[in-house]
Protein backbone atom coordinates (compact mmCIF):
# COMPACT_ATOMS: atom_id res chain seq x y z
CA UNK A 1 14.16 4.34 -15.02
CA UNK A 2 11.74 4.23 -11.96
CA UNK A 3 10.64 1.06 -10.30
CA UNK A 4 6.38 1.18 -10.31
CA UNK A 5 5.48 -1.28 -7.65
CA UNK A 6 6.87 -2.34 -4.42
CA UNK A 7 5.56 -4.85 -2.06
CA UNK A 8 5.68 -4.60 1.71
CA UNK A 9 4.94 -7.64 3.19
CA UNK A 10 4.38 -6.88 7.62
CA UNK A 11 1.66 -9.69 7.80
CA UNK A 12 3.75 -12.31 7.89
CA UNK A 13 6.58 -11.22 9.37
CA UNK A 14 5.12 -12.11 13.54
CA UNK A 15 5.38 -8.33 14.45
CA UNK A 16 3.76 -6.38 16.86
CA UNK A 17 1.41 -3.70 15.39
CA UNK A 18 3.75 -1.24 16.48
CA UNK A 19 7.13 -2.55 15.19
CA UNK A 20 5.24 -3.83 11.70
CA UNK A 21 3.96 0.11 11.70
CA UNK A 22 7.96 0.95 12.78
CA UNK A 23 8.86 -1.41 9.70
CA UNK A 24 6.21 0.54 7.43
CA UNK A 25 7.28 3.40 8.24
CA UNK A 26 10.97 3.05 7.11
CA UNK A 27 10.06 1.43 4.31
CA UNK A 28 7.84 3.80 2.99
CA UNK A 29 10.26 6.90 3.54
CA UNK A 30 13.08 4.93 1.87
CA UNK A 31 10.36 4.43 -1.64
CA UNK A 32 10.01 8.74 -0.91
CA UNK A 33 14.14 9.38 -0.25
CA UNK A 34 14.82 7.30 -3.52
CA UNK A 35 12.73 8.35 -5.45
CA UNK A 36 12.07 5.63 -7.58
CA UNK A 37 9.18 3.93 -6.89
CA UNK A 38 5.19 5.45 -7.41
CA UNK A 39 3.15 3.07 -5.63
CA UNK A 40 3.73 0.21 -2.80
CA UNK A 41 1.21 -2.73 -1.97
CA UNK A 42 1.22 -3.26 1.93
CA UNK A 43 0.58 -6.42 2.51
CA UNK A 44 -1.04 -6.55 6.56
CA UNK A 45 -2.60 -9.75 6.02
CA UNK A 46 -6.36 -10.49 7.63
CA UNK A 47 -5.79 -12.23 11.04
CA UNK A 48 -7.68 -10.16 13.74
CA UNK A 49 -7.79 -7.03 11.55
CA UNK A 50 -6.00 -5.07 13.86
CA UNK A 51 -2.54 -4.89 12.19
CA UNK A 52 -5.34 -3.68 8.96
CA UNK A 53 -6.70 -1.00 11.01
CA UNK A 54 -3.43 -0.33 12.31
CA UNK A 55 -2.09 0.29 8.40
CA UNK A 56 -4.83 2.18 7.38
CA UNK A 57 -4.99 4.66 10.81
CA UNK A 58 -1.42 5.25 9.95
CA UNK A 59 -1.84 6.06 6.30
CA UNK A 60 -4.71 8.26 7.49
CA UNK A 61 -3.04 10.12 9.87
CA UNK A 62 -0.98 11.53 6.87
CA UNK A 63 -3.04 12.36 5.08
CA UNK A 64 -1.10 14.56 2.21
CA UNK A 65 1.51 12.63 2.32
CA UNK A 66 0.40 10.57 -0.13
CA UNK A 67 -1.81 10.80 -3.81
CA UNK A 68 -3.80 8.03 -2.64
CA UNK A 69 -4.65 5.43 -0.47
CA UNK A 70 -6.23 2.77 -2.14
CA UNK A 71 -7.56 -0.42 -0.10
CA UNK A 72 -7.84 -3.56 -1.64
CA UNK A 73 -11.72 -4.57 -1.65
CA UNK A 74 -11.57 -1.07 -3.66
CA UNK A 75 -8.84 -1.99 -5.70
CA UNK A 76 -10.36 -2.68 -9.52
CA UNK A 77 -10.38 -1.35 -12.85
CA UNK A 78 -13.67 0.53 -11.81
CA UNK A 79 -12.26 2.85 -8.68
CA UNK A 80 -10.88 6.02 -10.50
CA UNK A 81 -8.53 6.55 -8.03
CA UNK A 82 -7.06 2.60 -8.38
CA UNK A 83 -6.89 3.19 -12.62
CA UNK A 84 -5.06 6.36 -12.04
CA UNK A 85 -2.55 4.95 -10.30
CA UNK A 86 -2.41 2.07 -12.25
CA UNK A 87 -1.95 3.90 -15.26
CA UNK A 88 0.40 6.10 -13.72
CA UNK A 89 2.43 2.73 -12.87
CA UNK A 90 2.30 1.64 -16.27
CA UNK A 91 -0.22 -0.81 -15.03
CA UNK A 92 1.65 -3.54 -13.64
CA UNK A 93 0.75 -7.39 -12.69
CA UNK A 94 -1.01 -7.89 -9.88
CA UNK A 95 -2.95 -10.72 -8.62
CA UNK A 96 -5.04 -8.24 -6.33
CA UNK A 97 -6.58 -6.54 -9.02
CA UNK A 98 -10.21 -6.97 -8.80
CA UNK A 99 -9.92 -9.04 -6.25
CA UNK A 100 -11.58 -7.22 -3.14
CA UNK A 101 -8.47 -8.29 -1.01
CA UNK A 102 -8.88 -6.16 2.47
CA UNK A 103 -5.66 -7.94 3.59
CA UNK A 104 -4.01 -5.22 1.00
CA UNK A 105 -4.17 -1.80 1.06
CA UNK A 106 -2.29 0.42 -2.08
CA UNK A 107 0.05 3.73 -1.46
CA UNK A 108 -0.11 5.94 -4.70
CA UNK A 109 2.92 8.10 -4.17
CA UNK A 110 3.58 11.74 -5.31
């Protein structure tokens, strides 16, 4: 059976934008090799917003690559994209939900 959620947590790890996007980066393509996982939470914190717009440049400049990208102050019940994925998750706990949390942004994979 296949794991729904995983969390990413670069925000609080001190990194540089470029190795947390070096960390993201492996740990997204390991969720993809495995095949076992359909959606990750990246959590990039608030701080300056740069490690945010960091994230999100990143998961925009593969665009494709993913089924969705889904950022938290859009992440409720409401966003068809966000109850997609949730339902295709089997619509697991999450604090975020609803929550308008831009320190979050949401990976729906294929």
């Amino acid at each position: 059976m296949s794991k729904p959620f995983e969390i990413i947590d670069i925000g609080h790890r001190g990194f540089t934008i470029d190795e947390a996007l070096s960390e993201l980066e492996a740990k997204v393509s390991e969720c993809v090799f495995q095949g076992k996982i359909r959606s990750i939470k990246i959590i990039h914190g608030h701080g300056s917003g740069a490690l945010q717009k960091g994230v999100r440049d990143w998961c925009k400049s593969y665009d494709g690559r993913f089924q969705g990208v889904i950022y938290g102050e859009d992440y409720d019940l409401f966003n068809p994209l966000a109850a997609a994925m949730r339902a295709d998750c089997r619509s697991p706990s999450d604090p975020d939900l609803g929550r308008n949390n831009s320190a979050v942004t949401y990976l729906w994979l294929w």
